[in-house]
Structures are given as C-alpha cells and as structure tokens.
Protein backbone atom coordinates (compact mmCIF):
# COMPACT_ATOMS: atom_id res chain seq x y z
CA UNK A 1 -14.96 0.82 -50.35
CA UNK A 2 -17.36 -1.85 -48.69
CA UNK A 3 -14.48 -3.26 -46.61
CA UNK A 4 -13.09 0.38 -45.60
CA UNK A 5 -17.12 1.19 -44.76
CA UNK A 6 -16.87 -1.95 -42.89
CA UNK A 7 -13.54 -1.26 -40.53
CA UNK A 8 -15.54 1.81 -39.72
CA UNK A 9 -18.35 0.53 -38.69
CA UNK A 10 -16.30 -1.72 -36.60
CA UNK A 11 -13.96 1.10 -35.07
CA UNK A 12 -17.25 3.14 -34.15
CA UNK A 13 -18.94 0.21 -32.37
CA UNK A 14 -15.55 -0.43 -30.28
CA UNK A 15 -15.11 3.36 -29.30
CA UNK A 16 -19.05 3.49 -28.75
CA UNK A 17 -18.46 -0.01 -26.33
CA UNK A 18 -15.26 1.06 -24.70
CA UNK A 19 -17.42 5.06 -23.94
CA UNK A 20 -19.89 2.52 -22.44
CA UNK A 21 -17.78 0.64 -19.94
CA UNK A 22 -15.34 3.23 -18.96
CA UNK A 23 -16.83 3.62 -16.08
CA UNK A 24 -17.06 0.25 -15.22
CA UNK A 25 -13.55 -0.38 -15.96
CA UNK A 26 -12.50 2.84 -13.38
CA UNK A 27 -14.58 1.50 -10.92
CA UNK A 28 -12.89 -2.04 -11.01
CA UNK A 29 -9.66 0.21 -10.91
CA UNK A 30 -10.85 2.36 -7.88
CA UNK A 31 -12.43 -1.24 -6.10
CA UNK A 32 -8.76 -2.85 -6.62
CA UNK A 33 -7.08 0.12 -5.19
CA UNK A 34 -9.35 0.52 -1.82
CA UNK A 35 -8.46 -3.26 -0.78
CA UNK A 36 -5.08 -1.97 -1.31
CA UNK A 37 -3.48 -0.95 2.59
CA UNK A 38 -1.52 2.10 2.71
CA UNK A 39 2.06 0.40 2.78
CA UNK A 40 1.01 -1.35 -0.49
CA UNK A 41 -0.38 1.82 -1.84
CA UNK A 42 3.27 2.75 -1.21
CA UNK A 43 5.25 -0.18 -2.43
CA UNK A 44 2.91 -0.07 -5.54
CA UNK A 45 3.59 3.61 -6.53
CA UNK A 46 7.38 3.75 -5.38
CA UNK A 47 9.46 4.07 -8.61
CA UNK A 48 6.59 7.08 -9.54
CA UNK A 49 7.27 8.85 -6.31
CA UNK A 50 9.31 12.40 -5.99
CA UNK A 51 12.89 12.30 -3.78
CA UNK A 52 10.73 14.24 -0.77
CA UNK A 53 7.94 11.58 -1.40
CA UNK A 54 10.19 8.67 -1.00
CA UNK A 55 12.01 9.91 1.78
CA UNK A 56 8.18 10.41 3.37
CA UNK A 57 7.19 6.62 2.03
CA UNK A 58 10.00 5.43 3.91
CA UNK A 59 9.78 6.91 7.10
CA UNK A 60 6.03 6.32 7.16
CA UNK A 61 6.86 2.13 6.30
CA UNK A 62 9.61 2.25 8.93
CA UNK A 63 7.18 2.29 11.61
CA UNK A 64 4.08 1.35 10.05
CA UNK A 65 1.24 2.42 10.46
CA UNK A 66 1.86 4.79 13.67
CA UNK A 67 4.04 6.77 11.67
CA UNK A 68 1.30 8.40 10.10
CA UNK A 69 -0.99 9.06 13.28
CA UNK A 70 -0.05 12.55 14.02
CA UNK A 71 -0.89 15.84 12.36
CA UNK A 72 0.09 16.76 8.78
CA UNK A 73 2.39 19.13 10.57
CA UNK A 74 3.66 16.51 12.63
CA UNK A 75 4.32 13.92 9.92
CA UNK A 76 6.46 16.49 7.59
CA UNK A 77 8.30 17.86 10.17
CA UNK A 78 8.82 13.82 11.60
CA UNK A 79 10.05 12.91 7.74
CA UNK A 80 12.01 16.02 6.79
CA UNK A 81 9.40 17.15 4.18
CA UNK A 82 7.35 19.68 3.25
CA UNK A 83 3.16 19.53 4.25
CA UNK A 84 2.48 20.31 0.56
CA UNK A 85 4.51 16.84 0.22
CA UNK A 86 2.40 15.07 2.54
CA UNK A 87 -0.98 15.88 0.77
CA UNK A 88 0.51 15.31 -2.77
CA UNK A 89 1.79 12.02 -1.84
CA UNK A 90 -1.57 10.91 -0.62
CA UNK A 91 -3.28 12.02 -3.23
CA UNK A 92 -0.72 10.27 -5.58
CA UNK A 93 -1.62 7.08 -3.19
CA UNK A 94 -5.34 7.49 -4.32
CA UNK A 95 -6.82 9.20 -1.46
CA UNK A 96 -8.80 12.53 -1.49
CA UNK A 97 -5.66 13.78 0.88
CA UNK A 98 -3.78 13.52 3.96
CA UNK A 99 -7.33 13.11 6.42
CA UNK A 100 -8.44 10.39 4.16
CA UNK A 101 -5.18 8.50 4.22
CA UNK A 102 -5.01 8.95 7.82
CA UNK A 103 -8.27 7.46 8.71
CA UNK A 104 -6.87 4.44 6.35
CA UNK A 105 -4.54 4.05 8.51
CA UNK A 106 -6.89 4.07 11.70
CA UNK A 107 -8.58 1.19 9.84
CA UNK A 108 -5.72 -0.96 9.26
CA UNK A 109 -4.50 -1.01 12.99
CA UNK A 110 -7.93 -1.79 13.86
CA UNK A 111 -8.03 -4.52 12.07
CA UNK A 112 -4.75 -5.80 13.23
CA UNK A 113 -6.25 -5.88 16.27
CA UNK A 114 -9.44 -7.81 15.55
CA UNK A 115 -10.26 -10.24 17.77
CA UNK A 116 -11.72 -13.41 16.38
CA UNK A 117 -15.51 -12.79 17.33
CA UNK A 118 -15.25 -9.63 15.70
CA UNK A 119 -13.57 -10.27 12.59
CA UNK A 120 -16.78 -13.02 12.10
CA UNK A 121 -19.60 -10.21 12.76
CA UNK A 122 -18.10 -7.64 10.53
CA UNK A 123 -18.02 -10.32 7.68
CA UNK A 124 -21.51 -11.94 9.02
CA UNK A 125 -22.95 -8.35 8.64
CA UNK A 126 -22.65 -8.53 4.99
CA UNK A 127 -22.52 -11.62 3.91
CA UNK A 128 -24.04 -12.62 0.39
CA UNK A 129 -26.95 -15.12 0.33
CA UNK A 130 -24.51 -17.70 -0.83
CA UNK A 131 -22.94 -20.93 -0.06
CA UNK A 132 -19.65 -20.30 2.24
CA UNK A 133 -17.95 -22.79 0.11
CA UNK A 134 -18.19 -20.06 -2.73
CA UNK A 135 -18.04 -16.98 -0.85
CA UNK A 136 -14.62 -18.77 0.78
CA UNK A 137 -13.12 -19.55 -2.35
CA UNK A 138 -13.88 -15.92 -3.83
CA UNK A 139 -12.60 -14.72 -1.16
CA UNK A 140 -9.03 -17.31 -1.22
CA UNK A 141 -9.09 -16.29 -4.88
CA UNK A 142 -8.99 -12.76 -4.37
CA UNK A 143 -6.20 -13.16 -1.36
CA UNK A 144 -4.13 -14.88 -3.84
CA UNK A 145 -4.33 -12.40 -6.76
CA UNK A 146 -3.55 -9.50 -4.78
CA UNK A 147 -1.42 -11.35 -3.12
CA UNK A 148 0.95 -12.16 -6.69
CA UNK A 149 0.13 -8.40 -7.21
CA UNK A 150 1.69 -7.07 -4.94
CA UNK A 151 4.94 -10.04 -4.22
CA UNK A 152 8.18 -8.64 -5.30
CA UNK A 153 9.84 -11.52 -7.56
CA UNK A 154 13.50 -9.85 -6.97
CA UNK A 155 12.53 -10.48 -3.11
CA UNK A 156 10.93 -13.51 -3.43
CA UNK A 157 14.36 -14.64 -5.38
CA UNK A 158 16.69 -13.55 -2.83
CA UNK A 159 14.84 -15.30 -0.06
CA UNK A 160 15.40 -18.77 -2.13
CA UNK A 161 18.95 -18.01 -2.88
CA UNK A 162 19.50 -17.31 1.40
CA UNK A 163 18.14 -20.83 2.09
CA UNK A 164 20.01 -22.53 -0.65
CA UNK A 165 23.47 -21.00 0.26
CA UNK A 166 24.98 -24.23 2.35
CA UNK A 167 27.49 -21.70 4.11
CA UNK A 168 24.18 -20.49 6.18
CA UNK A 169 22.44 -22.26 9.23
CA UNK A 170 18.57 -21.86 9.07
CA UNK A 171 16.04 -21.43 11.75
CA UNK A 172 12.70 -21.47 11.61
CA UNK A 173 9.87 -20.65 14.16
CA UNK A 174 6.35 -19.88 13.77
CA UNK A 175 3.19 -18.39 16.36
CA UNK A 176 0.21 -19.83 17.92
CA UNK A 177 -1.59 -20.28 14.42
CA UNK A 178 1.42 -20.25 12.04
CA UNK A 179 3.17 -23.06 13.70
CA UNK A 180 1.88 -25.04 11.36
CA UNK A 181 3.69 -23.64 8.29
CA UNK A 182 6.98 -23.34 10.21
CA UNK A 183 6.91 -26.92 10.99
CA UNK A 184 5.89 -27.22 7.09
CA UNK A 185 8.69 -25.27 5.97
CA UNK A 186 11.15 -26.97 7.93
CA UNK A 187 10.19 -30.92 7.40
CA UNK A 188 10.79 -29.69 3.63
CA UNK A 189 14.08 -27.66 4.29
CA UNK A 190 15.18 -30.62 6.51
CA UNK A 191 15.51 -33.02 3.75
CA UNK A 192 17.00 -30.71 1.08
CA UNK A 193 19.81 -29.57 3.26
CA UNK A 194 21.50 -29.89 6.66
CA UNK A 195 21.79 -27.23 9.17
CA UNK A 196 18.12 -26.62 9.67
CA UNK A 197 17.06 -25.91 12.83
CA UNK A 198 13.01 -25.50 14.20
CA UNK A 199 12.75 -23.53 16.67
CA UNK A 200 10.34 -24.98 19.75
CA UNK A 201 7.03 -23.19 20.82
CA UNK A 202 7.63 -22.33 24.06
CA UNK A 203 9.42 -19.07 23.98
CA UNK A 204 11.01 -19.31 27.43
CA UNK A 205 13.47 -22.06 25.34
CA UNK A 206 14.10 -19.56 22.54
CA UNK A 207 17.39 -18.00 24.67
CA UNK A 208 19.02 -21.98 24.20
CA UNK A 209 18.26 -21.40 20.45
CA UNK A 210 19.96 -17.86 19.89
CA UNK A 211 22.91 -19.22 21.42
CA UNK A 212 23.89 -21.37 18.81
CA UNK A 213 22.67 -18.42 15.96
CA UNK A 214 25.69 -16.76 13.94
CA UNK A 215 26.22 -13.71 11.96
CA UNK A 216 25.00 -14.52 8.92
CA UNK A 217 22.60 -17.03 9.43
CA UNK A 218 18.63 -17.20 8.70
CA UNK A 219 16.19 -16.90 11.00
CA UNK A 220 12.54 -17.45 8.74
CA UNK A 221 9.88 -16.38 11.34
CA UNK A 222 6.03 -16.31 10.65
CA UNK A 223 3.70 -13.78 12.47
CA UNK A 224 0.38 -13.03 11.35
CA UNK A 225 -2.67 -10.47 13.30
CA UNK A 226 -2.47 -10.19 15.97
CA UNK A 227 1.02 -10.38 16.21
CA UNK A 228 3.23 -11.92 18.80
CA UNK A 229 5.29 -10.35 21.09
CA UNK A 230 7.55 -13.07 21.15
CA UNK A 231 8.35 -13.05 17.52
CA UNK A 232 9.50 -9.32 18.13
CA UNK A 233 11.62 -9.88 20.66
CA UNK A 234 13.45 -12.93 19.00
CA UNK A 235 13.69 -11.07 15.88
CA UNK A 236 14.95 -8.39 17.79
CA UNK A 237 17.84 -10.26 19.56
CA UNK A 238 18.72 -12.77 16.33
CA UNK A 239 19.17 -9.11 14.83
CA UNK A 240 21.66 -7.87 17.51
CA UNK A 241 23.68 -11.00 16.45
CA UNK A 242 24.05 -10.36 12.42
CA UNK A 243 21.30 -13.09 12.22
CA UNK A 244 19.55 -12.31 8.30
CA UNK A 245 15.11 -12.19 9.16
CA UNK A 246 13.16 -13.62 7.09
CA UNK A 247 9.37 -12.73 7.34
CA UNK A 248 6.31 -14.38 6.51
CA UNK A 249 3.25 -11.97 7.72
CA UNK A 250 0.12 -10.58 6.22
CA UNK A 251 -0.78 -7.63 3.82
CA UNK A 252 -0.74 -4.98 7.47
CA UNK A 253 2.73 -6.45 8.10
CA UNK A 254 4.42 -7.64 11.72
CA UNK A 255 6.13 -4.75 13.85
CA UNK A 256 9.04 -7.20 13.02
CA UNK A 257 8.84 -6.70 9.58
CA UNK A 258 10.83 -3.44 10.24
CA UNK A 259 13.83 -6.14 11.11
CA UNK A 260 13.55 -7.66 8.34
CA UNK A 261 15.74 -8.61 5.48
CA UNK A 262 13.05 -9.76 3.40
CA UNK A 263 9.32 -9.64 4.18
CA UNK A 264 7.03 -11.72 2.05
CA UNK A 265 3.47 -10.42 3.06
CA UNK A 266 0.25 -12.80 2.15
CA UNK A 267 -3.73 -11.86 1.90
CA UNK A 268 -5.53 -13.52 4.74
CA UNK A 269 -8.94 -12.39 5.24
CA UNK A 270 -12.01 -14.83 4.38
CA UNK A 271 -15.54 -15.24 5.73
CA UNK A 272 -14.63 -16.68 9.27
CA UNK A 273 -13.62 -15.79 13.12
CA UNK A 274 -10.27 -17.10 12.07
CA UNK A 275 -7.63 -15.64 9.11
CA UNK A 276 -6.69 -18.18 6.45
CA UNK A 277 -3.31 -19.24 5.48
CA UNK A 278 -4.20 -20.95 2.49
CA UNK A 279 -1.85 -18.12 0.36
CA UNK A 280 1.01 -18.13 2.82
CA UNK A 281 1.39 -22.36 2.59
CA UNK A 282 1.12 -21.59 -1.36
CA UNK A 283 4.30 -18.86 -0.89
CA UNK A 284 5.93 -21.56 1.58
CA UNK A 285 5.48 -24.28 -0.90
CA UNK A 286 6.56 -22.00 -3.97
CA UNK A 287 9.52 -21.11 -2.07
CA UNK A 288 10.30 -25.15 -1.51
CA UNK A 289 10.04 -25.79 -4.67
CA UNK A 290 12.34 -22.83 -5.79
CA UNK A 291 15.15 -24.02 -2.99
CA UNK A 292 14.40 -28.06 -4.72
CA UNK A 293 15.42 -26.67 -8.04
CA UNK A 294 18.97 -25.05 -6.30
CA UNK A 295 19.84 -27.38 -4.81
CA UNK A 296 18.66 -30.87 -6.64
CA UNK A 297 21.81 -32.62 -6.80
CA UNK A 298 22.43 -32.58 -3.08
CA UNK A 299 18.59 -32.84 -2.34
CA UNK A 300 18.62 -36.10 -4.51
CA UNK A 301 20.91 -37.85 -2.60
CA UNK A 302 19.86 -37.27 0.39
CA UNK A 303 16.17 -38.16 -0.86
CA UNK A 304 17.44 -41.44 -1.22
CA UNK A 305 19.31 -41.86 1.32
CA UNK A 306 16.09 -40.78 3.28
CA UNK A 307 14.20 -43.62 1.72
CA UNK A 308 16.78 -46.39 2.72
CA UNK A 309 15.86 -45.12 6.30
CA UNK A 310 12.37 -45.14 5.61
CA UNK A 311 13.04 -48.80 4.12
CA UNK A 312 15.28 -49.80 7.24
CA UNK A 313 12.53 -48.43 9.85
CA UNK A 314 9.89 -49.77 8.03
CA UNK A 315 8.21 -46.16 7.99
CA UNK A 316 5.44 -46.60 5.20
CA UNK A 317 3.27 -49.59 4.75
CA UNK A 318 4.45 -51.86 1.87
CA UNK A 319 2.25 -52.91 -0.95
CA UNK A 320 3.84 -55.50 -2.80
C-alpha cells in the first residue's frame, strides 16, 4: 500500500511539473519553428502535406521565394490549386495564414540581400551584454543544430556516392567568400582521386573550363548571400551539358539551387558584418571524410605515393 501511495505521489508531482512547463516547452517549439525559413518550413512538413499542398510546396520552392509574392489568388491560380489550399498549407507551415507567410517571405529576400554594414547593426541593435566569444559560439552552435535538423542524410549520401564514382570528372568552384572551401574541398578530393578539376576565380576563364565538362560529370559549386551571378550562369550552362550540380549555399538557398541535383544548405548567421562558414567547412569536411571511407584503398595508395613526393621535394621540414 505504502509503495502504491508512493508511485502516486510520484505520478501527481510529474503531471503537476509537466502542467507547469507546458508552456515553456511550446514556446521552445514555437521559438525553433520561427528561425525556421519558409522553404524549410516546407521541406520539414513534406511527407504531412495533402497532393494539392505538395503540388503548391513545389511550385513555391521552384522559384523560391518570388513564387510566393503575389496575391493568394495569384499563387493558386500560378500552382494549380485551390485558395482554400493556399491558407491551409500556411497554416499547416505554422503561420496565422497566407499574409503572415507572405511577409516571411518579404523577410527572407531581405535578408538575402543584406549588405554587410547592415547585417552588423541589426545584430548590434540587440546584442546581449556578453562577451562576443560566447554570443559567437551560441550563435555557431545554434547554426549547426538547425543545420543537422534540417540536412537530408539520403541527400547528403548521394552527394558522397557522386564524388566517389571514378567514372565521373569533378569540378569545383567557389565565390568571393566561399573560395576558400572550394579550394578546401578540392586539395582533399585531389588526393583521394584523379579527375578533379578547380575551377579559377576569374569567371571570364570559366568558358575554357565548360569545354572540357561532360554529361555526367560534377560540377560542386558554393554560393552563399548575396549570391553570385556568375555561379548562376555557370550552373546554368554546365546544366545545358548533362553536367550533375552540386550545391553548397545557405538556409535562403542560391537561385541556382533550382539547378541543382543536390543542394546541401548550411546556417550562417552570427554576430558580425560578415556570414560565417564555420557549418559549411564542417559539411565539406564530413563529406571528405565520407568520400575517404569509399574510396580508401585507392586513396591509400596514392597517400603514399603523395608522401614519396613530399619526401623527393623535400616539402615538410624533417625532424630526425
């Protein structure tokens, strides 16, 4: 009797602490979901969408975010719905309804468009009275948990097995900022395999490149806010040739991302003028390692022949 009294006791003062931080826990649900953008409001809720709704979700992601701009009349009639579909797929999305989504949307291409000195004052505004080592690495953290969140493994997969496959020539180019994890991504891919190709900076080259790109090849392309023009129009004309895109972008997505195969899409925002890649070298890296693992036998061998080079050129200082 005392140890039934007892589990009662305990089962009240659970139900009587869960009453009590219900709310909190709805609110953490309801925070999550605003730092969600609309396309991964979308991507999130897919598989709980109607046929009408999907058929919406796709034409809105197809050319994202304009797609949505217009009038509720304007967006059915653009996606072959219904209105009543439009307002029950935004409210299935989280929002209040189709006005509220909209202005989302507003938001997102504004901030796509952010020019460095603004980005800074809108985080200056409201910055905590805290050291910007920790409000940067809160802020890092965060990009890489929603980041995980919302990264497709089945994608992420596919994207390793297309630069493993030997049969496939690989080119890689990056922007003004993401150079750096092109270059990255191909010193790597360069010593695991042959037939790697980095593409140079200066896009009035780019037309030498494409010539030697083949119907079924890779291009891997990075384009972050604000995005490049000249990353469209490559992707545009590798596409023309059967060349398979790649993307690396951010969580508002490149206009190529509409090109692409694959699109793996990284949090970027932190307290600064500039965007952080911190999360997209940690997906470039994760997708190294996965290609290392594919292809160790050949990546082995060439590793040491590598350091026979490196031994022959007398490359790295020698200790003993």
């Amino acid at each position: 009797m005392a140890i039934f009294l007892h589990l009662c006791l305990s089962l009240a003062f659970f139900i009587n602490l869960l009453a009590q931080n219900l709310p909190k826990i709805e609110k953490l649900k309801m925070d999550k979901n605003q730092n969600l953008t609309v396309a991964e409001r979308i991507r999130d809720k897919f598989d709980s969408l109607t046929r009408a709704e999907r058929q919406l979700a796709n034409a809105i992601l197809e050319d994202y975010p304009v797609s949505g701009f217009g009038s509720i009349t304007a967006v059915s009639e653009s996606s072959g719905v219904s209105t009543p579909t439009v307002a029950r797929m935004a409210r299935k999305l989280g929002f209040g309804g189709f006005p509220q989504m909209q202005a989302q949307l507003h938001t997102e291409l504004k901030a796509t468009i952010s020019s460095p000195i603004a980005k800074h004052d809108r985080w200056a505004e409201n910055a905590p009275d805290t050291h910007i080592l920790n409000r940067f690495a809160d802020a890092v953290t965060d990009n890489m948990r929603q980041t995980l969140r919302q990264i497709d493994p089945d994608e992420f997969n596919a994207v390793v097995a297309l630069l493993s496959d030997p049969e496939r020539e690989i080119h890689v180019v990056g922007g003004r900022i993401t150079r750096s994890m092109a270059d990255n991504l191909f010193t790597h891919m360069q010593v695991m395999r042959s037939g790697v190709t980095l593409v140079a900076p200066n896009s009035n080259t780019w037309a030498h490149y494409v010539l030697n790109m083949n119907e079924g090849d890779v291009l891997v392309a990075f384009d972050i806010r604000r995005y490049e023009h000249d990353i469209l129009r490559l992707a545009e004309v590798a596409k023309s040739r059967g060349v398979i895109l790649v993307l690396f972008t951010d969580q508002w997505r490149s206009p190529a991302a509409k090109l692409a195969t694959y699109s793996l899409s990284s949090r970027i925002e932190v307290p600064s003028a500039w965007d952080s890649l911190v999360v997209t070298l940690f997906l470039v890296e994760a997708v190294i390692a996965a290609v290392q693992t594919n292809t160790w036998d050949e990546t082995k061998d060439r590793m040491k022949t590598l350091e026979e080079l490196f031994d022959q050129t007398k490359m790295f200082k020698k200790f003993i």
